[in-house]
N, C-alpha and C. Protein backbone atom coordinates (compact mmCIF):
# COMPACT_ATOMS: atom_id res chain seq x y z
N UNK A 1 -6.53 -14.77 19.57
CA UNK A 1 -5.53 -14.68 18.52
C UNK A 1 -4.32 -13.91 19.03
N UNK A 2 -3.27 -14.34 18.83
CA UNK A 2 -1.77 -13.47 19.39
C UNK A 2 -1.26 -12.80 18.01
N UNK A 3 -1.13 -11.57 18.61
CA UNK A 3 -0.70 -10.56 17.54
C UNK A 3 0.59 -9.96 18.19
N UNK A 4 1.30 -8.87 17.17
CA UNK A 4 1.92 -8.62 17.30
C UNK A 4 1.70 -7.10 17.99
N UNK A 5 2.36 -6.61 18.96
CA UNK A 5 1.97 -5.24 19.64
C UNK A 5 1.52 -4.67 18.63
N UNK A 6 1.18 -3.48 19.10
CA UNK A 6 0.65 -2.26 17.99
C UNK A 6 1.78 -1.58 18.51
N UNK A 7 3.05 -1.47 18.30
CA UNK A 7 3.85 -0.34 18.27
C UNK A 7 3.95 0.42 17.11
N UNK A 8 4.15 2.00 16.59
CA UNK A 8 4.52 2.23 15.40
C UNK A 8 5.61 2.44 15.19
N UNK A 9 5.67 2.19 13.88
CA UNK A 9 7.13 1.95 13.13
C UNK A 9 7.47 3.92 12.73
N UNK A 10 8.48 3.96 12.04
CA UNK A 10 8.40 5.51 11.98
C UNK A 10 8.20 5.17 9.93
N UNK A 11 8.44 3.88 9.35
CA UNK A 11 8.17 3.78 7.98
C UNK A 11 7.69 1.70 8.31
N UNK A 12 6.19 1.17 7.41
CA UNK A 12 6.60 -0.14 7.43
C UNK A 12 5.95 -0.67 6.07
N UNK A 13 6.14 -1.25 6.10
CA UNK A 13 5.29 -2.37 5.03
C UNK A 13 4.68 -3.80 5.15
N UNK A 14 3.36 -3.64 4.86
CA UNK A 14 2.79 -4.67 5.01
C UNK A 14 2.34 -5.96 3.96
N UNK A 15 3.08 -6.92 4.52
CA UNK A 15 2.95 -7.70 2.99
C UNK A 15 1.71 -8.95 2.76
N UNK A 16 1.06 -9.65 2.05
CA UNK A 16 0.38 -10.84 2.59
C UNK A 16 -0.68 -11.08 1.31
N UNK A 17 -0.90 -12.46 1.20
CA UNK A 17 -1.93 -12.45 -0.04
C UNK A 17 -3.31 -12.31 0.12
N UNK A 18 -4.45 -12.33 -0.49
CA UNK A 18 -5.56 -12.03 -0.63
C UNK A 18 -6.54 -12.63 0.40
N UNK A 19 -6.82 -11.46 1.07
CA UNK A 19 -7.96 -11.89 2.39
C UNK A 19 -6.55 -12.21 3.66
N UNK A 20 -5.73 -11.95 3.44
CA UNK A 20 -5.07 -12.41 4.64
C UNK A 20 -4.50 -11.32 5.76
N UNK A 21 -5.69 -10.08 5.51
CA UNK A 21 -5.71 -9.31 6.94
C UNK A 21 -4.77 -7.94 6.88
N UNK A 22 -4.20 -7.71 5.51
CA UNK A 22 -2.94 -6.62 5.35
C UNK A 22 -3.76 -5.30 5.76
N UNK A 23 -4.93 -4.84 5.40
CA UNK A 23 -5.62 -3.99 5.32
C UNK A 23 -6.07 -4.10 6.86
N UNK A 24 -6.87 -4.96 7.25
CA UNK A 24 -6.59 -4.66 9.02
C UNK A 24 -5.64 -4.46 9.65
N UNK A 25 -4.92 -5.08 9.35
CA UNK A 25 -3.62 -4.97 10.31
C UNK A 25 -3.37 -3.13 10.31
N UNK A 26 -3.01 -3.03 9.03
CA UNK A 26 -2.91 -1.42 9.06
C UNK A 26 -3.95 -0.59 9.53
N UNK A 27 -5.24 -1.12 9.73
CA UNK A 27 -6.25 0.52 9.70
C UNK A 27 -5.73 -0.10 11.94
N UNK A 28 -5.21 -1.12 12.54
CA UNK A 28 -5.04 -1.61 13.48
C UNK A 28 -4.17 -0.23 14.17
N UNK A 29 -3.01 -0.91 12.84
CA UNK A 29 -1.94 0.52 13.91
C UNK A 29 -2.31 2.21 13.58
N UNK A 30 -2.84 2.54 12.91
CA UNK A 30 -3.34 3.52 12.51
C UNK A 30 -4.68 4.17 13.84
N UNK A 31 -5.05 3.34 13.89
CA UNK A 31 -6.63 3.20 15.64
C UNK A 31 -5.44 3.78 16.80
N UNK A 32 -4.53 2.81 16.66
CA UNK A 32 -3.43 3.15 17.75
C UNK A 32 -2.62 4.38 17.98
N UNK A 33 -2.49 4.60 16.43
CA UNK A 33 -1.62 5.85 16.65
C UNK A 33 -2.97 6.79 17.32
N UNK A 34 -4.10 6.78 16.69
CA UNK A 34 -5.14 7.66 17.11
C UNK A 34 -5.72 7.89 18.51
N UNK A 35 -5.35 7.38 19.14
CA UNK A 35 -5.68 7.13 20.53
C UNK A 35 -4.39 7.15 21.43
N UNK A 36 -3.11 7.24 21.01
CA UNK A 36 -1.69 7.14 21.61
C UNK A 36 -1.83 9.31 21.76
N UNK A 37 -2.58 9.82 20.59
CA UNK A 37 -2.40 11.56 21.48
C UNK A 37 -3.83 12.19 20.62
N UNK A 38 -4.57 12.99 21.17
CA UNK A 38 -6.13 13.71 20.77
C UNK A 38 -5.49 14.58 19.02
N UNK A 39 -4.06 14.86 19.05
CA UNK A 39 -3.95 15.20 18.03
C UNK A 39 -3.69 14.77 17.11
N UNK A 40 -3.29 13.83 17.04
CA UNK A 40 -2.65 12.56 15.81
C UNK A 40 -4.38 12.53 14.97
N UNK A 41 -3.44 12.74 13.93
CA UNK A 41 -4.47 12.14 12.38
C UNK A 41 -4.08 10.72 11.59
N UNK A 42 -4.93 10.72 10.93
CA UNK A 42 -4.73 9.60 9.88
C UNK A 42 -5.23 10.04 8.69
N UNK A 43 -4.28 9.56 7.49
CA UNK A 43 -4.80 10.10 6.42
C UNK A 43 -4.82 8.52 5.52
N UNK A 44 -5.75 8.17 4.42
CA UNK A 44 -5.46 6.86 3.66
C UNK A 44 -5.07 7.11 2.53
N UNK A 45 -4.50 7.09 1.26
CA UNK A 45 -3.80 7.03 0.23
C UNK A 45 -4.69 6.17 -0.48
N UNK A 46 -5.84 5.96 -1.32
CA UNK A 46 -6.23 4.72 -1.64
C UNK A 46 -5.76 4.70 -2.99
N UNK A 47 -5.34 3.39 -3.72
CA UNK A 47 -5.08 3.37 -5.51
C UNK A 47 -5.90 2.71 -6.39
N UNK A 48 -7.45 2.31 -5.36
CA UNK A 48 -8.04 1.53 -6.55
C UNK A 48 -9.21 2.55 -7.55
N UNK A 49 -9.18 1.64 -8.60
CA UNK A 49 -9.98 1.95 -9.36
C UNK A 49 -11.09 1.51 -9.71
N UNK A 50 -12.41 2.00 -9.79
CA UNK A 50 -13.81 1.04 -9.49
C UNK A 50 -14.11 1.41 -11.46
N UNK A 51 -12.80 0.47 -11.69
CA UNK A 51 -13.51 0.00 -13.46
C UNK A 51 -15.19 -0.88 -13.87
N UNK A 52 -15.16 -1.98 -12.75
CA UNK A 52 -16.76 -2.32 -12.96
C UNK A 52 -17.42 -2.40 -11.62
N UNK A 53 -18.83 -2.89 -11.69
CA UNK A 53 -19.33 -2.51 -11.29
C UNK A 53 -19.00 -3.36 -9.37
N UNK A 54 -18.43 -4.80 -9.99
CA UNK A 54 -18.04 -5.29 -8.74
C UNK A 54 -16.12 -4.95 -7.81
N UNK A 55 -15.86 -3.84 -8.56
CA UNK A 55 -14.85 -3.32 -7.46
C UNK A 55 -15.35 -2.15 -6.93
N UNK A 56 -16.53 -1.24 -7.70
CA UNK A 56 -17.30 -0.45 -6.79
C UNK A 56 -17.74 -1.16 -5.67
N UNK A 57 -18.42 -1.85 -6.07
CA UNK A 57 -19.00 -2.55 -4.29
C UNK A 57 -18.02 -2.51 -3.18
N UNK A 58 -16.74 -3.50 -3.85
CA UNK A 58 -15.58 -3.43 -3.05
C UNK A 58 -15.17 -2.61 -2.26
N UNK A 59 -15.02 -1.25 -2.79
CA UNK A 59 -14.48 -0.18 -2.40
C UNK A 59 -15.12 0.53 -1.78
N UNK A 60 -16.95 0.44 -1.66
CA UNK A 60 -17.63 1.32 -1.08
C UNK A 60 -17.62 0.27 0.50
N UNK A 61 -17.39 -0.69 0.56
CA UNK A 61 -17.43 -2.02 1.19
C UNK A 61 -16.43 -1.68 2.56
N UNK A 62 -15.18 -1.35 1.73
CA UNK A 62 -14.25 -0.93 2.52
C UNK A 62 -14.15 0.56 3.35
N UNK A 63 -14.67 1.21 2.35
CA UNK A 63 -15.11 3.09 2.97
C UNK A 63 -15.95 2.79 3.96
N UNK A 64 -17.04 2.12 4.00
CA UNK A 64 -18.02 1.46 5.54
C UNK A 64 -16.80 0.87 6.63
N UNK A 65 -16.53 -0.31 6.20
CA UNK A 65 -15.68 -0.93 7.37
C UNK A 65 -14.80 0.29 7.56
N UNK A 66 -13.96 1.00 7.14
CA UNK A 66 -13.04 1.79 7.36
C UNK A 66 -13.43 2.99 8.47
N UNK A 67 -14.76 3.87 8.04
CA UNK A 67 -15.44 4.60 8.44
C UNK A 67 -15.44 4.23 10.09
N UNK A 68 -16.29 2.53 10.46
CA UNK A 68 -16.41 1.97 11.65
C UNK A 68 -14.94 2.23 12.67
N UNK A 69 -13.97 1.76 11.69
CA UNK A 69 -12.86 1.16 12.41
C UNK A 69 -12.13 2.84 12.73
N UNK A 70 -12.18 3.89 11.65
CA UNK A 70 -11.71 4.98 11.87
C UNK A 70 -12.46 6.23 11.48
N UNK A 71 -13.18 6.58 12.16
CA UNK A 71 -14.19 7.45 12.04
C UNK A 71 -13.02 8.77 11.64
N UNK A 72 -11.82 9.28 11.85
CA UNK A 72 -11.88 10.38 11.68
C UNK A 72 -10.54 10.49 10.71
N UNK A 73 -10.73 9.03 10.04
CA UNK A 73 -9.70 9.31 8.91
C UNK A 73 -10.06 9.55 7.61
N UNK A 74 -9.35 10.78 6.99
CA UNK A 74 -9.74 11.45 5.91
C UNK A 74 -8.95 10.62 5.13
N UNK A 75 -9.45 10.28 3.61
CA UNK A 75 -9.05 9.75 2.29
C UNK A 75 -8.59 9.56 1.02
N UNK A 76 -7.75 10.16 0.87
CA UNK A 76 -7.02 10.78 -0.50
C UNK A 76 -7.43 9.79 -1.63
N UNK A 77 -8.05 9.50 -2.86
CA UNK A 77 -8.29 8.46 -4.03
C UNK A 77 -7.07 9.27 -5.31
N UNK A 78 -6.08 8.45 -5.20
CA UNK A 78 -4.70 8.73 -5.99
C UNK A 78 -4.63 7.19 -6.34
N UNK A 79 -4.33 7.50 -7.68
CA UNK A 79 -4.32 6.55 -8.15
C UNK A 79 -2.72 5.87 -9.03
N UNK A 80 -1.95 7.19 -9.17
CA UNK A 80 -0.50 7.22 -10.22
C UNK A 80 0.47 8.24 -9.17
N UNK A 81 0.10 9.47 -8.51
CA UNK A 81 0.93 10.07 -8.25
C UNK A 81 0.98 10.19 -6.67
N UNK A 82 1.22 8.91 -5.90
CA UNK A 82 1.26 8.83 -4.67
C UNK A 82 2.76 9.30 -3.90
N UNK A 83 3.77 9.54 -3.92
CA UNK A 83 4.60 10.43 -3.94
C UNK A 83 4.22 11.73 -3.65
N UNK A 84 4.01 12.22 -4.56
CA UNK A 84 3.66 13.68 -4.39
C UNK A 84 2.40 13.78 -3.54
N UNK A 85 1.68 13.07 -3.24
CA UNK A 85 0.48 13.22 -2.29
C UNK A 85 1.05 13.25 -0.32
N UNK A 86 1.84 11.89 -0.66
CA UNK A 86 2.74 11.70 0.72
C UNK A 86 3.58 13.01 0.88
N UNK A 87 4.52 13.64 -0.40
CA UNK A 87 5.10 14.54 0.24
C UNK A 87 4.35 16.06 0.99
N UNK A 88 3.22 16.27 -0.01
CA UNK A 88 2.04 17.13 -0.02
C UNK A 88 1.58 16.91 1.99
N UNK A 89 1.34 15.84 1.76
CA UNK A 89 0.67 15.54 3.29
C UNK A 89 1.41 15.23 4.50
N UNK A 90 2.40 14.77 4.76
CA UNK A 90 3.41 14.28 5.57
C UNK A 90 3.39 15.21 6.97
N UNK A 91 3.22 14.75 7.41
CA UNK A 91 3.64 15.71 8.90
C UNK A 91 3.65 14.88 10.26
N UNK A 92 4.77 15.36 11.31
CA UNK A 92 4.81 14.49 12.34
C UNK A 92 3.64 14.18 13.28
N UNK A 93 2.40 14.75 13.08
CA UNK A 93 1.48 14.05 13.92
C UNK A 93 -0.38 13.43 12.56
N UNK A 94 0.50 13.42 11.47
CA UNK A 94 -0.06 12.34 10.77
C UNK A 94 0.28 10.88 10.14
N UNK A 95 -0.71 9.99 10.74
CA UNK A 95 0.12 8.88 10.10
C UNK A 95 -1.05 8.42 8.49
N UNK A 96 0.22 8.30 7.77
CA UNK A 96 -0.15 8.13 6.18
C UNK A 96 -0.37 6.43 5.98
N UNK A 97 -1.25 5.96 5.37
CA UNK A 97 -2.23 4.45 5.17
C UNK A 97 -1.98 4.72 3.56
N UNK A 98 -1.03 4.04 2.90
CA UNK A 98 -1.37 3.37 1.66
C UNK A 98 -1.73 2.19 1.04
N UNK A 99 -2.92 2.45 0.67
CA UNK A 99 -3.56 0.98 0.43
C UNK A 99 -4.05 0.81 -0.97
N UNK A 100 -3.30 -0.19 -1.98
CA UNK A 100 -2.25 -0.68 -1.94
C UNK A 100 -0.80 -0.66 -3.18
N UNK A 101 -0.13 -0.98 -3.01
CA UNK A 101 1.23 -0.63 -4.06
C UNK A 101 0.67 -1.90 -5.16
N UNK A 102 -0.34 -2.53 -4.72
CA UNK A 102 -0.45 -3.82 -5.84
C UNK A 102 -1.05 -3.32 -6.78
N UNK A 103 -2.60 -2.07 -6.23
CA UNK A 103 -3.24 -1.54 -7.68
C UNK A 103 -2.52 -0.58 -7.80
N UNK A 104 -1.49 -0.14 -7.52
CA UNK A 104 -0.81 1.57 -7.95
C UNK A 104 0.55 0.75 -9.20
N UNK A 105 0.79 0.14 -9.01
CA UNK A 105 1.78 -0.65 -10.18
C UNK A 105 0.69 -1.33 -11.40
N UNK A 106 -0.57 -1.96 -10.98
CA UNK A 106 -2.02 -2.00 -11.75
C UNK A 106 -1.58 -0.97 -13.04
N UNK A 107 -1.86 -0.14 -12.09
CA UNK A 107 -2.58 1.41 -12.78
C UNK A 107 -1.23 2.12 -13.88
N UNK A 108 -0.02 1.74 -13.02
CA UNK A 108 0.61 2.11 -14.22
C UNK A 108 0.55 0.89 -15.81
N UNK A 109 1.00 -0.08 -15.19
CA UNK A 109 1.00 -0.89 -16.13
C UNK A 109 -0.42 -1.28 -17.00
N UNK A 110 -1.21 -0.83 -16.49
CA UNK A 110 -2.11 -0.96 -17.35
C UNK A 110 -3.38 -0.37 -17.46
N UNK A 111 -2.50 0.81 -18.72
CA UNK A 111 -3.11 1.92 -18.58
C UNK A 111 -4.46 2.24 -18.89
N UNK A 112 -5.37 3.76 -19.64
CA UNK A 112 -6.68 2.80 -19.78
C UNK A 112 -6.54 2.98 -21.30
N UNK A 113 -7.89 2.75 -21.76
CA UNK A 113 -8.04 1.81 -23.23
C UNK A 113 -7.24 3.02 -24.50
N UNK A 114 -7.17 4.48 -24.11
CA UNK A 114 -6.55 5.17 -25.13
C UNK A 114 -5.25 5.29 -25.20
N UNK A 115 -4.41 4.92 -23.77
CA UNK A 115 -3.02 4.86 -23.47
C UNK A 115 -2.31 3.28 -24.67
N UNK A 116 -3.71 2.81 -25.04
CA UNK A 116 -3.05 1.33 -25.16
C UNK A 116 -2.25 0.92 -26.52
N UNK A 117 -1.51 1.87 -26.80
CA UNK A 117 -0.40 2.07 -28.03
C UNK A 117 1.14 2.71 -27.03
N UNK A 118 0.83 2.63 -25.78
CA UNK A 118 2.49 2.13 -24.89
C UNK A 118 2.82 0.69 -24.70
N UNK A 119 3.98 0.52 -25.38
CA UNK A 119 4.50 -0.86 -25.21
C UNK A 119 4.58 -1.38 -24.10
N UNK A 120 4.84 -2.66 -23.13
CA UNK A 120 4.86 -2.86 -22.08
C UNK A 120 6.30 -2.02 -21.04
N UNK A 121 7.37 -2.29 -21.84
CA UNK A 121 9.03 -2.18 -21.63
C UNK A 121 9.16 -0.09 -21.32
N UNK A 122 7.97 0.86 -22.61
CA UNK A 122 8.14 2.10 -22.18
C UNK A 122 7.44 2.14 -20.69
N UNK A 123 6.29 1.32 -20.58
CA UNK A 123 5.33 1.62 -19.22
C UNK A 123 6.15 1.20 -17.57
N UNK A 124 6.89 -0.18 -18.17
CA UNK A 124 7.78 -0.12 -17.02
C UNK A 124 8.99 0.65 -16.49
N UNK A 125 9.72 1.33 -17.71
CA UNK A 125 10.72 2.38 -17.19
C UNK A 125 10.07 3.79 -16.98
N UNK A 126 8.93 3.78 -17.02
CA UNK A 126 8.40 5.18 -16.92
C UNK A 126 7.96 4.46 -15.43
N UNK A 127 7.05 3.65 -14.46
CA UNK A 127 7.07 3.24 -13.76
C UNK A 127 8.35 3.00 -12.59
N UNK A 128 9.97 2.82 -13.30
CA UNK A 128 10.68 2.73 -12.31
C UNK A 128 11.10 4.35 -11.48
N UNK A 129 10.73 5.40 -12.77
CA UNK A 129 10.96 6.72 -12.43
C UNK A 129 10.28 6.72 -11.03
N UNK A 130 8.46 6.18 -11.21
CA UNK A 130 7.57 6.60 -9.85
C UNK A 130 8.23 6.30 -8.96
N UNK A 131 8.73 4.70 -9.11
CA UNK A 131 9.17 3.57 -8.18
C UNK A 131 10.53 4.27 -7.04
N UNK A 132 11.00 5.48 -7.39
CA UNK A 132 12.41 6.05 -7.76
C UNK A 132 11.83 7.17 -6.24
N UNK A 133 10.77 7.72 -6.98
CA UNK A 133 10.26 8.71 -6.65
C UNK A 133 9.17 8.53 -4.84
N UNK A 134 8.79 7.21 -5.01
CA UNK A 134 8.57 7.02 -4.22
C UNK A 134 8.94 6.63 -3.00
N UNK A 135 10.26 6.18 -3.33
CA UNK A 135 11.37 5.83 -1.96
C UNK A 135 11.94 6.87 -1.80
N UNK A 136 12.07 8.20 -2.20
CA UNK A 136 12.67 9.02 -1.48
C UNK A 136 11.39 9.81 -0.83
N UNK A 137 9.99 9.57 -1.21
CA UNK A 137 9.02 10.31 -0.02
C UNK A 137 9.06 9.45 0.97
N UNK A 138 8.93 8.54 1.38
CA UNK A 138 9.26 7.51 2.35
C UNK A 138 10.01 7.88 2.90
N UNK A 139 11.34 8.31 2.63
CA UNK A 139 12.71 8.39 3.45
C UNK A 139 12.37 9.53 3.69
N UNK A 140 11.91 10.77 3.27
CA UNK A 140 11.76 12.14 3.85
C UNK A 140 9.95 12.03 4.75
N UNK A 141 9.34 10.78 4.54
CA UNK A 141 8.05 11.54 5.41
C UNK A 141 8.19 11.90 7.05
N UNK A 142 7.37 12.60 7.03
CA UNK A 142 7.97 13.21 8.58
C UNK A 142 7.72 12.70 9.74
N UNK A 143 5.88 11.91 9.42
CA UNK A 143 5.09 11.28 10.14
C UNK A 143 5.48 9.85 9.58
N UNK A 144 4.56 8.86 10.53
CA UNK A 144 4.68 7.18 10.23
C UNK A 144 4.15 7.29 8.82
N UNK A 145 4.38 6.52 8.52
CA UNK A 145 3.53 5.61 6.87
C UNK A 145 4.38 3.90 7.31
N UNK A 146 2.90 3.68 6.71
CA UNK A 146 2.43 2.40 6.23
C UNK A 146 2.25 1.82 5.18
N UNK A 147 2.57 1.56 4.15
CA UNK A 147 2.14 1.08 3.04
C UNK A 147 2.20 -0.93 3.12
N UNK A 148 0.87 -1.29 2.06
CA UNK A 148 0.26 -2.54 1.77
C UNK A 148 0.67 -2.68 0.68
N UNK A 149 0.90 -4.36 0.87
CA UNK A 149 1.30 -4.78 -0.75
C UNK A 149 0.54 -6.04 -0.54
N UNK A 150 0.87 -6.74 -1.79
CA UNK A 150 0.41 -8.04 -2.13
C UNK A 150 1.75 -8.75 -2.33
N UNK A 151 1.65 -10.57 -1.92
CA UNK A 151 2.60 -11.28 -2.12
C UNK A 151 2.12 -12.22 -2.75
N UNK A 152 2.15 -12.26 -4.42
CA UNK A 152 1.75 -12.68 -5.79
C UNK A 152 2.50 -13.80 -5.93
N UNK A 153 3.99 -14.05 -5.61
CA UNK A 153 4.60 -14.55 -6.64
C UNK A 153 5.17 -16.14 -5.56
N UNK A 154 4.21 -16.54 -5.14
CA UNK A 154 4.94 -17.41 -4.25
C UNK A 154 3.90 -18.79 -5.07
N UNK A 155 2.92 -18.86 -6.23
CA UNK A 155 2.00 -19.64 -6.47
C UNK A 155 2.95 -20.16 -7.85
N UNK A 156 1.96 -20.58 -8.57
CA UNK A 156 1.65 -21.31 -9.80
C UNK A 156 2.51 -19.90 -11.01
N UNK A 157 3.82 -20.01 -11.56
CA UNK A 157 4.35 -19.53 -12.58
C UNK A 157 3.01 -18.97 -13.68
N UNK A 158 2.34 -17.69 -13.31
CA UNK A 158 1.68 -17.70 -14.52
C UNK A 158 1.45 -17.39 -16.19
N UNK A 159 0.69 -17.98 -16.53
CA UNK A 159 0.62 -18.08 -18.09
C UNK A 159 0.29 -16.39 -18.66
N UNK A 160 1.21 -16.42 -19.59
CA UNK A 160 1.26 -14.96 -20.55
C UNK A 160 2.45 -13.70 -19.93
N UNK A 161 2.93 -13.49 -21.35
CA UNK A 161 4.19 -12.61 -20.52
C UNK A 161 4.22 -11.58 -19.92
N UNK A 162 2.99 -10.91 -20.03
CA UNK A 162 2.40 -9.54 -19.21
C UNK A 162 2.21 -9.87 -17.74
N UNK A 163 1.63 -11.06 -17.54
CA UNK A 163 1.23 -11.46 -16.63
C UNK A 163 2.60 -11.49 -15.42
N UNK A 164 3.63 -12.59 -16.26
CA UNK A 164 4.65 -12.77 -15.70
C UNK A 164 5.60 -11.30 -15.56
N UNK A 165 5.38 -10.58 -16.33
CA UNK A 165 6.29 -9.09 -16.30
C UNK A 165 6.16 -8.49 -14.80
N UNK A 166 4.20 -8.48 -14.76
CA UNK A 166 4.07 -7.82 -13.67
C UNK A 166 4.08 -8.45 -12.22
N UNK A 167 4.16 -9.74 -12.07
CA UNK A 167 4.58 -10.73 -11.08
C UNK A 167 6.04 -9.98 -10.52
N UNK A 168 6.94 -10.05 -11.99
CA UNK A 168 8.40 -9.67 -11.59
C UNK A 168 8.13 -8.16 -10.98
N UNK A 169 7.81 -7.46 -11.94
CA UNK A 169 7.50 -5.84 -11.10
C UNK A 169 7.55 -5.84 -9.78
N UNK A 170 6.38 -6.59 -9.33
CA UNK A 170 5.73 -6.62 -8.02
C UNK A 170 6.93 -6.74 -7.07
N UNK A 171 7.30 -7.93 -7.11
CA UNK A 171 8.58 -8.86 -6.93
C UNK A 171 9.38 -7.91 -6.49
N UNK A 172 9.88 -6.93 -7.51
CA UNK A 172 10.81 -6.03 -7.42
C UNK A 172 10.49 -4.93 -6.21
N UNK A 173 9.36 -4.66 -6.67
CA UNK A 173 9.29 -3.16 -6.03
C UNK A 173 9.15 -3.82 -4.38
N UNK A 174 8.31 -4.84 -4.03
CA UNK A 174 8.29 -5.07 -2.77
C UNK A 174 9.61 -5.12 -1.91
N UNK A 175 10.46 -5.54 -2.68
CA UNK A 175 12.03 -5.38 -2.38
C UNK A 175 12.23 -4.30 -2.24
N UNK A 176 12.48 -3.63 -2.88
CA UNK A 176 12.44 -1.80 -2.86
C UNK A 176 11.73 -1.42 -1.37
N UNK A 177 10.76 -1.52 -1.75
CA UNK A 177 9.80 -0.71 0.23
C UNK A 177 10.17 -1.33 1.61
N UNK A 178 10.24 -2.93 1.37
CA UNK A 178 10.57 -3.20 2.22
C UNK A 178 12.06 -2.88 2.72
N UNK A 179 13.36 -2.64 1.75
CA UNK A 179 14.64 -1.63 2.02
C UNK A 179 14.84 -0.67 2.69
N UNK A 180 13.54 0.32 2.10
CA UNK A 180 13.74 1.55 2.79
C UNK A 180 12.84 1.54 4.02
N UNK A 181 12.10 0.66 4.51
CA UNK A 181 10.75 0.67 5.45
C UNK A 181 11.96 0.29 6.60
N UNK A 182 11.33 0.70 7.60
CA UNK A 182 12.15 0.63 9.12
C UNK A 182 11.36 -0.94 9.56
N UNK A 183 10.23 -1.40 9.41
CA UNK A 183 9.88 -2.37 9.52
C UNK A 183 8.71 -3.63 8.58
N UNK A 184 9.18 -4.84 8.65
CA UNK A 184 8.14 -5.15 7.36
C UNK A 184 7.22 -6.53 8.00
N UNK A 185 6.05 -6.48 8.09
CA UNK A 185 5.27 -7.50 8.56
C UNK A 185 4.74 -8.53 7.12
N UNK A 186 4.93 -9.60 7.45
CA UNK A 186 3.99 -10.20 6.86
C UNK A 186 2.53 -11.40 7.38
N UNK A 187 1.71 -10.83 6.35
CA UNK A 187 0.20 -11.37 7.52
C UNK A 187 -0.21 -12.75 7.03
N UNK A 188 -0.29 -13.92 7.45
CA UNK A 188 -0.54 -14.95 7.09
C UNK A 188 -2.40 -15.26 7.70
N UNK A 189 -3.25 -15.99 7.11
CA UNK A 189 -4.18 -16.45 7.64
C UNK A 189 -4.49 -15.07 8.76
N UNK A 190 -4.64 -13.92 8.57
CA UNK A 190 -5.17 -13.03 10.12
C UNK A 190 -3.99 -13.07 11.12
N UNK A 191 -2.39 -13.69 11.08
CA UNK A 191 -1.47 -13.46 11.98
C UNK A 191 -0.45 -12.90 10.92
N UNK A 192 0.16 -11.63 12.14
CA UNK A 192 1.29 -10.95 11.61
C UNK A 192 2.46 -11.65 12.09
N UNK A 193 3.27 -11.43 11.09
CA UNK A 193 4.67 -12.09 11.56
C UNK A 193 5.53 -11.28 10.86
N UNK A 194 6.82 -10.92 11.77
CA UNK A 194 7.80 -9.93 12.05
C UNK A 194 8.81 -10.91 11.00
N UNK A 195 9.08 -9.69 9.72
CA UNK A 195 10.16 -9.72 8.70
C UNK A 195 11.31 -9.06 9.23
N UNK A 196 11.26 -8.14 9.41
CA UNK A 196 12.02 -7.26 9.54
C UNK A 196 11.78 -5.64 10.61
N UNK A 197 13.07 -5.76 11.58
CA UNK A 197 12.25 -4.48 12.29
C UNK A 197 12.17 -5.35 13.53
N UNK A 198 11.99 -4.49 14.82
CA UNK A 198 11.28 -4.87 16.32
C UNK A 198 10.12 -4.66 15.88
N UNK A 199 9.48 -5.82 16.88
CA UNK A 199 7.75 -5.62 16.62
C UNK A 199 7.25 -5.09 17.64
């Protein structure tokens, strides 16, 4: 398979739809940075939430493979206030793994069952604040970051306006990271391909 070097970016984003390798690719350059000096860390950012019983599996699924692939990366489970975690953690010989901006926009938009008297329209401008908040930890982190997204909106227009709200969200914000990111891959079928940025 021909890939793209493992160089690191000093900010990137990784884009690609479901099963199509975004999450390797990153724990990829992350191995690299780890082995490029004995002191370099890795830290992961994770945003999911194990609501039933089959995204627990998921997630414990991934803590194994992850474990294999990076034995000595420690794991932050943030779920709303990833900003302040990146600024909290940032340093030039750690590289920061957020995985992914698809459930961290999830999580705002849909909040849990006692939040559920916020209209959709307050949840998204309270959301653009994060959205706000999060491109300027990016632009100040000190070390690499990486952050994963999902690319939702290239299918079938979907049915219900929540649905479609958060399509657009997505839409949006991926625009947003990929702006401020120094480089942006997107992973097709297990191959990366160079958006934006030297690869």
């Amino acid at each position: 398979m021909t890939t793209l070097p493992m160089t690191i970016a000093r900010s990137e984003l990784i884009l690609g739809g479901q099963k199509s390798g975004k999450s390797s690719r990153a724990e990829q350059l992350a191995a690299a940075w780890t082995l490029s000096d004995p002191l370099h860390e890795v830290m992961m950012i994770a945003t999911a939430q194990a609501w039933d019983t089959e995204m627990k599996v998921r997630i414990e699924q991934h803590r194994i493979m992850r474990q294999k692939k990076l034995p000595r990366c420690q794991t932050i489970e943030e779920t709303i206030e990833i900003a302040q975690v990146i600024e909290q953690y940032s340093d030039p010989k750690r590289f920061l793994l957020i995985d992914c901006l698809t459930l961290w926009l999830s999580n705002y938009l849909s909040p849990p069952p006692e939040q559920n008297n916020v209209g959709f329209s307050e949840l998204a401008a309270s959301f653009l604040q994060a959205h706000s908040t999060l491109l300027t930890a990016i632009h100040n982190c000190k070390g690499p970051i990486v952050l994963v997204s999902n690319e939702i909106g290239q299918g079938v227009i979907p049915l219900g306006a929540e649905t479609r709200n958060f399509v657009d969200q997505l839409g949006l914000l991926n625009q947003a990271i990929a702006q401020a990111c120094e480089r942006v891959t997107l992973m097709v079928a297990g191959y990366p391909l160079s958006i934006k940025g030297t690869a």
